[in-house]
C-alpha atoms as a PDB file:
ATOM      1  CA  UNK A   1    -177.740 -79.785 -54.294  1.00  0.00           C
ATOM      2  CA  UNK A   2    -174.673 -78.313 -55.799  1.00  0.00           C
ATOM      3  CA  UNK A   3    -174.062 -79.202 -59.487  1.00  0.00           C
ATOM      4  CA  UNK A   4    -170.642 -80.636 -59.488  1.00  0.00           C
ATOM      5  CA  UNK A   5    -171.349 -81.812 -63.392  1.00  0.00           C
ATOM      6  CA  UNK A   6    -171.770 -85.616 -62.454  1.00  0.00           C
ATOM      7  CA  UNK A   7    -174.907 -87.599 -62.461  1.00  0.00           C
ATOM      8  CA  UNK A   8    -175.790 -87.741 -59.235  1.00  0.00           C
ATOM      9  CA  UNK A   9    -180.130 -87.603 -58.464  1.00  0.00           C
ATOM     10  CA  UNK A  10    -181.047 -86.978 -54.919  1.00  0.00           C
ATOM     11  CA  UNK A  11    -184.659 -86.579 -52.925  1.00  0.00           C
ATOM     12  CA  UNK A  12    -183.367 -82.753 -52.488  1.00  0.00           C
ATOM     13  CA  UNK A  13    -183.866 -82.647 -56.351  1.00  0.00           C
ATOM     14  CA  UNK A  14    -187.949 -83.032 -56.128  1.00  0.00           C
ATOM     15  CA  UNK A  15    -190.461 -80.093 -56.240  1.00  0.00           C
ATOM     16  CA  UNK A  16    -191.074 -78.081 -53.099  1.00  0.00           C
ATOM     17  CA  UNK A  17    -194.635 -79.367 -51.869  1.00  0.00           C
ATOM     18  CA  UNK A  18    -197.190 -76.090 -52.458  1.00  0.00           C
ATOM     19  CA  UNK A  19    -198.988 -75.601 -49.530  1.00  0.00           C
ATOM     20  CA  UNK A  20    -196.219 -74.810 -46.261  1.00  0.00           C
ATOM     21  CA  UNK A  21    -196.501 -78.196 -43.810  1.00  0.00           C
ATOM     22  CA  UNK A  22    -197.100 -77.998 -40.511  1.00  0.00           C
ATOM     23  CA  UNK A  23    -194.179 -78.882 -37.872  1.00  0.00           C
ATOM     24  CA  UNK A  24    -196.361 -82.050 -37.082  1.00  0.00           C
ATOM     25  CA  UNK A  25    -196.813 -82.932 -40.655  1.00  0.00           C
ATOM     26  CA  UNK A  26    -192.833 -82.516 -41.509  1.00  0.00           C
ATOM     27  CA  UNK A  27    -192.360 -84.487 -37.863  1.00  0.00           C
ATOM     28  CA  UNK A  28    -194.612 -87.586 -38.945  1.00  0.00           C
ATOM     29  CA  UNK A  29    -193.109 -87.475 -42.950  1.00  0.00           C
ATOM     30  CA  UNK A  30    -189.319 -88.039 -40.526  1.00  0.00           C
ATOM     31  CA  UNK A  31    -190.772 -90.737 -38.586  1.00  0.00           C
ATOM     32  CA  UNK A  32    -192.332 -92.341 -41.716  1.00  0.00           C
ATOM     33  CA  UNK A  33    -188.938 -91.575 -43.520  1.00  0.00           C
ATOM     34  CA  UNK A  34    -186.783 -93.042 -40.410  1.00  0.00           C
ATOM     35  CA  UNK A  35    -189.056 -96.215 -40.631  1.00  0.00           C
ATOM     36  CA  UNK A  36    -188.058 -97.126 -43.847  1.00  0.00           C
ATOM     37  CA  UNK A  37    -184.142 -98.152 -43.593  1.00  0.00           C
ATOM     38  CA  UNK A  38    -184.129 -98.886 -47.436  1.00  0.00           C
ATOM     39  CA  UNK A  39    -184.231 -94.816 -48.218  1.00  0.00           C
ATOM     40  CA  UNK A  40    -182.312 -94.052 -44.797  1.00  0.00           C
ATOM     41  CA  UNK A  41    -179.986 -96.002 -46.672  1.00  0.00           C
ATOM     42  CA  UNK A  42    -180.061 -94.919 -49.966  1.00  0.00           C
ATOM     43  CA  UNK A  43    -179.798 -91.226 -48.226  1.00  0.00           C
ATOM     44  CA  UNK A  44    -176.824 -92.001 -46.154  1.00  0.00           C
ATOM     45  CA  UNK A  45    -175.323 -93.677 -49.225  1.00  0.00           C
ATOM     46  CA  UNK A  46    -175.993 -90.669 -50.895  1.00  0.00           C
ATOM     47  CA  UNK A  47    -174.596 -88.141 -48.286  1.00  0.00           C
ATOM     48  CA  UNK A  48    -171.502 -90.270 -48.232  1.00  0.00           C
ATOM     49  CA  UNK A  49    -171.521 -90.461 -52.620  1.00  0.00           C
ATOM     50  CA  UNK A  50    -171.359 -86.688 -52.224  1.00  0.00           C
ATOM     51  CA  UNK A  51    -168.975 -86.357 -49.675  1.00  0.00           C
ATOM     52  CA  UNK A  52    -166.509 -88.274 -51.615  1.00  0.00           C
ATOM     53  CA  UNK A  53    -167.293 -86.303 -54.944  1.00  0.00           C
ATOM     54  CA  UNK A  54    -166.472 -82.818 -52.825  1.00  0.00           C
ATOM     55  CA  UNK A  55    -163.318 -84.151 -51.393  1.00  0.00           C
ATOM     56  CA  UNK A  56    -161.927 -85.500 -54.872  1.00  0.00           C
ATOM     57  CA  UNK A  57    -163.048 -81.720 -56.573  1.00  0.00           C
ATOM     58  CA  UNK A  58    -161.448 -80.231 -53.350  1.00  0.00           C
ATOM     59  CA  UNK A  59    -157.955 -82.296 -54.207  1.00  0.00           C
ATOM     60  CA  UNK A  60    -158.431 -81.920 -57.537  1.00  0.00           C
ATOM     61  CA  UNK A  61    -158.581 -77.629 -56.653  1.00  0.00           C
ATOM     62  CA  UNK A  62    -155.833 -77.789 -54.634  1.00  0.00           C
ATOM     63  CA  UNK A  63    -153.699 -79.625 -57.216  1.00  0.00           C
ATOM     64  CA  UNK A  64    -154.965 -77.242 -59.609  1.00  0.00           C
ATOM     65  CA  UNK A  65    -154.120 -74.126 -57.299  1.00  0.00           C
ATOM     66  CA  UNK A  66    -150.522 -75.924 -56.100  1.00  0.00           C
ATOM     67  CA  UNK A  67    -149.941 -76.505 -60.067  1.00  0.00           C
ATOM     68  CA  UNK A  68    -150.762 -72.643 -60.570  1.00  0.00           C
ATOM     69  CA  UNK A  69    -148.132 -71.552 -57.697  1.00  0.00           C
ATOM     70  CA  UNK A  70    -145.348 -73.807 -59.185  1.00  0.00           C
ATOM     71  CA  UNK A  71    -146.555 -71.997 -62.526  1.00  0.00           C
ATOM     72  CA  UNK A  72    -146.537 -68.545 -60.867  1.00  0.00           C
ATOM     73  CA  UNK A  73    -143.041 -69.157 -59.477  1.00  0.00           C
ATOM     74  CA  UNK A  74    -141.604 -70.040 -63.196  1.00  0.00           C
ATOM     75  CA  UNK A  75    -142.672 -67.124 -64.474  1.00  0.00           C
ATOM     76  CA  UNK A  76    -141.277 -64.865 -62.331  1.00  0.00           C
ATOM     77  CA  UNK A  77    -137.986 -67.147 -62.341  1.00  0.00           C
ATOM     78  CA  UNK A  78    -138.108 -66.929 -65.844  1.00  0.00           C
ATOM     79  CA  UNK A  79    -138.981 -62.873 -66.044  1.00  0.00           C
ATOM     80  CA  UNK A  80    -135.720 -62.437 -63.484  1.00  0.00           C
ATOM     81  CA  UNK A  81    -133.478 -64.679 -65.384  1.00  0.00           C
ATOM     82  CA  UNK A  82    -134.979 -62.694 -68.927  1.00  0.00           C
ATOM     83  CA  UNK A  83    -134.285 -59.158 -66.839  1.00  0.00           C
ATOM     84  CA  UNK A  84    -131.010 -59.911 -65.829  1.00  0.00           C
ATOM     85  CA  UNK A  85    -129.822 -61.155 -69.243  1.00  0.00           C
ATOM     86  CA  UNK A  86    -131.415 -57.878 -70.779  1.00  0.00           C
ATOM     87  CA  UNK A  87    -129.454 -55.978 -68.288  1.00  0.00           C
ATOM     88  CA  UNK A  88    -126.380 -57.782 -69.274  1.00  0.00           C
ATOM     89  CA  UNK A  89    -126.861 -57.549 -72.538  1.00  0.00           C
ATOM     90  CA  UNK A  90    -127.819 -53.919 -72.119  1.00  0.00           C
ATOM     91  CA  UNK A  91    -124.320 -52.819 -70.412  1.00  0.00           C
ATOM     92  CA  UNK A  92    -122.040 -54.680 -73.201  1.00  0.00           C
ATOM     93  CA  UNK A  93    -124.027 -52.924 -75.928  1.00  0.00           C
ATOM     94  CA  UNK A  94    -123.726 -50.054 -74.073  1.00  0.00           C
ATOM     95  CA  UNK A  95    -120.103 -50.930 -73.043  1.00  0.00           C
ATOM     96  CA  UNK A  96    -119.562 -51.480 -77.184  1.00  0.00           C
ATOM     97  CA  UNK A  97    -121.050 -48.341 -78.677  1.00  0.00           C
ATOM     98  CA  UNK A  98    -118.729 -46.694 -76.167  1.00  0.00           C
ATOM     99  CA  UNK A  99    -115.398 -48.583 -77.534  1.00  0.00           C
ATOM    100  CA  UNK A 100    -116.998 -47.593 -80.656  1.00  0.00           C
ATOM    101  CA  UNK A 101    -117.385 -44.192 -80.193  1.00  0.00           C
ATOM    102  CA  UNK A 102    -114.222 -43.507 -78.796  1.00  0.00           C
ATOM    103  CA  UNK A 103    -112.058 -44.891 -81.874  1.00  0.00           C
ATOM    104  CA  UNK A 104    -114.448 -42.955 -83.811  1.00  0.00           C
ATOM    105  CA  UNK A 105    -113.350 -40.122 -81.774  1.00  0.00           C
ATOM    106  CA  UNK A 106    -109.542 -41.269 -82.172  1.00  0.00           C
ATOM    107  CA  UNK A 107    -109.867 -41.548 -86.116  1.00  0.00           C
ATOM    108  CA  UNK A 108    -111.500 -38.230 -86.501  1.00  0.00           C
ATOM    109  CA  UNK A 109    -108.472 -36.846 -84.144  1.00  0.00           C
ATOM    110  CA  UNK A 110    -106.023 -38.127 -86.722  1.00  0.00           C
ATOM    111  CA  UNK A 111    -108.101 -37.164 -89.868  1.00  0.00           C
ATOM    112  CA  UNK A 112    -107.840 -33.567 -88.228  1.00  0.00           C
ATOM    113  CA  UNK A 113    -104.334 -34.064 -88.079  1.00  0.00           C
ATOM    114  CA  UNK A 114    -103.496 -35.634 -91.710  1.00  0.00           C
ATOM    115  CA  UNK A 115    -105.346 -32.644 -93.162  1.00  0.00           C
ATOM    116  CA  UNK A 116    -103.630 -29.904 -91.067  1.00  0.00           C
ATOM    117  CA  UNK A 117    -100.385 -31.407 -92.586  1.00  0.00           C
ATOM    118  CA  UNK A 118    -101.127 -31.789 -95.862  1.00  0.00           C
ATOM    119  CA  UNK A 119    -102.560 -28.313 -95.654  1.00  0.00           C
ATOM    120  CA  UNK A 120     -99.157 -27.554 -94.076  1.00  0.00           C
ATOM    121  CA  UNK A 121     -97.422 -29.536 -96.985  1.00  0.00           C
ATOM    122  CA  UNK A 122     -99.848 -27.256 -99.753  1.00  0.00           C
ATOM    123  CA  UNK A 123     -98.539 -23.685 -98.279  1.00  0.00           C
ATOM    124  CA  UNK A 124     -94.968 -25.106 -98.067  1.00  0.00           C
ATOM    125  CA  UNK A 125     -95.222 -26.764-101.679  1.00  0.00           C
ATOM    126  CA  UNK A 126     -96.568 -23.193-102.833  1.00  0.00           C
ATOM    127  CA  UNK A 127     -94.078 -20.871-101.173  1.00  0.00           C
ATOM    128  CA  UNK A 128     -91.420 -23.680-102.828  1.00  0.00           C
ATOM    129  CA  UNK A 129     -93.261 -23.416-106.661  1.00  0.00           C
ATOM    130  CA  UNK A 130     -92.863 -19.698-106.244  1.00  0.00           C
ATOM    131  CA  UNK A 131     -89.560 -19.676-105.345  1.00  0.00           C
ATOM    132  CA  UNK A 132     -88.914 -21.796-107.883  1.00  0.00           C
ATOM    133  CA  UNK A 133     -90.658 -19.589-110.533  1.00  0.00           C
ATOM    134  CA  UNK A 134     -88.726 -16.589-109.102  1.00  0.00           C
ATOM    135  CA  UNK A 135     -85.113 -18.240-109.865  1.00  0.00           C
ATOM    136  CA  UNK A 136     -86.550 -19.735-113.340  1.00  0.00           C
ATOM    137  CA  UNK A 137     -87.842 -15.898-114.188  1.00  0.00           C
ATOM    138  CA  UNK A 138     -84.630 -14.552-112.535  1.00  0.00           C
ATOM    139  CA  UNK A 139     -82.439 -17.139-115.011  1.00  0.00           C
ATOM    140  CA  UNK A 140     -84.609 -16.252-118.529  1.00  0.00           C
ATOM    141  CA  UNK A 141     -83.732 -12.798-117.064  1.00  0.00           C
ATOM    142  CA  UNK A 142     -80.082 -13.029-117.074  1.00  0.00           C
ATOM    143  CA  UNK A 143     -79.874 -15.208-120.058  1.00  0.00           C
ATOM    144  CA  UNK A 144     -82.175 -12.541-121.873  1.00  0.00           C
ATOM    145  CA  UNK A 145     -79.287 -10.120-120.678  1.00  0.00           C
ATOM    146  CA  UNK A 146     -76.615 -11.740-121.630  1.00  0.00           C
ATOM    147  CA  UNK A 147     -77.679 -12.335-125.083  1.00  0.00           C
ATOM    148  CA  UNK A 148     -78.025  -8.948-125.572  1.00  0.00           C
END
């Protein structure tokens, strides 16, 4: 008999007899077991005791392999719905650090351009400081002159 963990004793539970009976001898132990309807009884009650333990462990499987499925489904509900929000939340990162990039790329673009002017500004600001030196140097020079 199959151990279902509940107390249940049957006449399958005694010893094998030793010596191997004889078809006649296991024929005249059914008669003599037939004959008495208090252990036909108790067997059939038995057989039916069991029969009702398998079919509540068979529902109770089922309802543990329907509750699994329903599980099983979640989960992979749950991984989609967790995928597609990654993915989501993938492209406007992505779609971000491209924005980002590109005013980056729009700032550097201008830096260039404020530095080739005030590089521009530098050369014309020197060319004018020379000129300017020239005329000062030119007027000591034709004060220096005229004094003379």
């Amino acid at each position: 008999m199959i151990n279902l963990g509940l107390n249940h004793v049957s006449s399958l539970d005694n010893p094998a007899p030793t010596a191997p009976r004889s078809g006649f001898e296991h024929l005249m132990e059914l008669v003599a077991f037939f004959n008495n309807t208090d252990a036909v009884k108790s067997r059939i009650t038995e057989i039916f005791d069991a029969a009702s333990e398998a079919q509540e462990v068979i529902a109770s499987a089922d309802s543990i392999k329907d509750e699994i499925a329903q599980q099983r489904l979640a989960l992979q509900d749950e991984r989609t719905a967790f995928e597609t929000s990654m993915e989501a939340e993938k492209k406007a990162f992505e779609r971000a650090c491209k924005s980002r990039q590109h005013d980056l790329n729009l700032r550097e673009r201008e830096i260039e351009k404020l530095h080739k002017a005030a590089e521009d500004d530098r050369v014309k600001a020197a060319e004018i400081t020379a000129d300017l030196e020239r005329r000062v140097d030119a007027l000591k020079a034709a004060a220096a002159s005229s004094a003379l």
